[in-house]
Protein backbone atom coordinates (compact mmCIF):
# COMPACT_ATOMS: atom_id res chain seq x y z
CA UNK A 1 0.00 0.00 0.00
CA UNK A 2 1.58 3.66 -0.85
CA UNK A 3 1.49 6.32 1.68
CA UNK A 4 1.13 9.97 1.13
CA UNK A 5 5.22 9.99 2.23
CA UNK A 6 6.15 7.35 -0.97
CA UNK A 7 3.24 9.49 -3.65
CA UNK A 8 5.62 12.49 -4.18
CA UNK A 9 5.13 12.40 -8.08
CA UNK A 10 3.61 15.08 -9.99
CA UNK A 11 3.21 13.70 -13.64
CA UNK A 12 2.05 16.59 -15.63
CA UNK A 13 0.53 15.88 -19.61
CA UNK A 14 0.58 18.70 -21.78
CA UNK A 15 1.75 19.02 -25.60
CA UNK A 16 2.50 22.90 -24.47
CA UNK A 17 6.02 23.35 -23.37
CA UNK A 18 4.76 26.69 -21.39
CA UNK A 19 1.60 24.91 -19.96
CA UNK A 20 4.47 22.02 -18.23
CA UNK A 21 6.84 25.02 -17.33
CA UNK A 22 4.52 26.82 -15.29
CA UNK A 23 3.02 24.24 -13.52
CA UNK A 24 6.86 22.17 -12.61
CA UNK A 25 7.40 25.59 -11.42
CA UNK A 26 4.51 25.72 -9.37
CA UNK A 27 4.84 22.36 -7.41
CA UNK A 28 8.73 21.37 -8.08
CA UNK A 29 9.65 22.69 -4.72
CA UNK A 30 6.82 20.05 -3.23
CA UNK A 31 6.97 17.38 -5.43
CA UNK A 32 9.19 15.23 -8.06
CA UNK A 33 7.79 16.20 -11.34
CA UNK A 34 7.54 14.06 -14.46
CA UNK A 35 6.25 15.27 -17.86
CA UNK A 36 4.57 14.17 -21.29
CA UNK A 37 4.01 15.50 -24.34
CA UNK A 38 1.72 13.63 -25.50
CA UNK A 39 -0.81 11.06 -24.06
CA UNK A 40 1.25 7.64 -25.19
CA UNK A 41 4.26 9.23 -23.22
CA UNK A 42 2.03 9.82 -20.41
CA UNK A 43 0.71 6.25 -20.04
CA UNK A 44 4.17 4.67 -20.41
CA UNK A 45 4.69 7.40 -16.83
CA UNK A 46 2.23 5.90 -15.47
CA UNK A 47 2.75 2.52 -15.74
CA UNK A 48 5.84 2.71 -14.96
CA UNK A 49 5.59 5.25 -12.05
CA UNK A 50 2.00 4.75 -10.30
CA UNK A 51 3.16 3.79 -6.99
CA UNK A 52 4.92 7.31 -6.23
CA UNK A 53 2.27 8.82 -8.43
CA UNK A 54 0.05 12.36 -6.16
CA UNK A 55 -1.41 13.53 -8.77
CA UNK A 56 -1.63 13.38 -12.97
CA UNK A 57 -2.18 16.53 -14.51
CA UNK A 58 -3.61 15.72 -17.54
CA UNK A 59 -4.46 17.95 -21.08
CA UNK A 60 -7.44 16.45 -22.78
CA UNK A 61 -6.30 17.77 -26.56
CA UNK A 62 -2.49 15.99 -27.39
CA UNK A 63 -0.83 14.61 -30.08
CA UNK A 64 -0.64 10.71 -30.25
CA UNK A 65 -3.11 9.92 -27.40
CA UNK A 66 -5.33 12.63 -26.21
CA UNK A 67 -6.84 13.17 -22.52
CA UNK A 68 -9.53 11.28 -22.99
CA UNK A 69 -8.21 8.51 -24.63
CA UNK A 70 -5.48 8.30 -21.54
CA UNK A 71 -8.20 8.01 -18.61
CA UNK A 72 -10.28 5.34 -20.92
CA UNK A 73 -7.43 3.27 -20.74
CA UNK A 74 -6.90 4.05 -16.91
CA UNK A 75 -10.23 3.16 -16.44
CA UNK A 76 -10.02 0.06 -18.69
CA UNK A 77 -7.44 -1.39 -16.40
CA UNK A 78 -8.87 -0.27 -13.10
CA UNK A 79 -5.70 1.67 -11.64
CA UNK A 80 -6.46 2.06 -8.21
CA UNK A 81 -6.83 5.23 -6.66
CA UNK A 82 -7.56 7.22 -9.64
CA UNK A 83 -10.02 9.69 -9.86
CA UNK A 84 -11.11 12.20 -12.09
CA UNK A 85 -11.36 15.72 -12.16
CA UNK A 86 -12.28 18.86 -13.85
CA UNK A 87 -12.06 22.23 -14.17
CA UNK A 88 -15.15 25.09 -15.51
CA UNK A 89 -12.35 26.89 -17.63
C-alpha cells in the first residue's frame, strides 16, 4: 500500500512546453515532477511510475493519445486510486 510519504510524483501531460513550465514551477519545490508530451508518453509514466504517483495533470487535446483517450485506458485497467477531475475553464 503507498502512503502519502512514498506518492511524491507530480506527472504533468501537456503538448504545451509553457503549460508544463509553469506548472513544474509551481509544485517542483513540493513534489518530483515528471512530464509528457503527449498522451502515449504519459501512459508509459504511469505505468511505470503509479506507486509514487500524487497527482496526474492531464491535457485532454495531445498529439498521439489525447486526454480522454489516456483516462479510458486508466479506467479500462482499473488503476487504483484514480479519480477524475475537472475544471469550468
Amino acid at each position: 500500500m503507498t502512503t502519502a510519504a512514498q506518492s511524491n510524483l507530480i506527472l504533468i501531460a501537456d503538448d504545451a512546453e509553457v503549460n508544463r513550465a509553469i506548472l513544474q514551477e509551481l509544485f517542483c519545490r513540493e513534489f518530483d515532477i515528471a512530464e509528457a508530451e503527449n498522451g502515449e508518453k504519459a501512459i508509459r509514466i504511469i505505468e511505470a511510475e503509479h506507486d509514487r504517483l500524487a497527482a496526474v495533470l492531464l491535457d485532454v487535446k495531445m498529439p498521439v493519445l489525447d486526454g480522454f483517450a489516456v483516462l479510458k485506458y486508466l479506467a479500462d485497467r482499473k488503476f487504483v486510486g484514480f479519480r477524475c477531475c475537472d475544471a469550468d475553464l
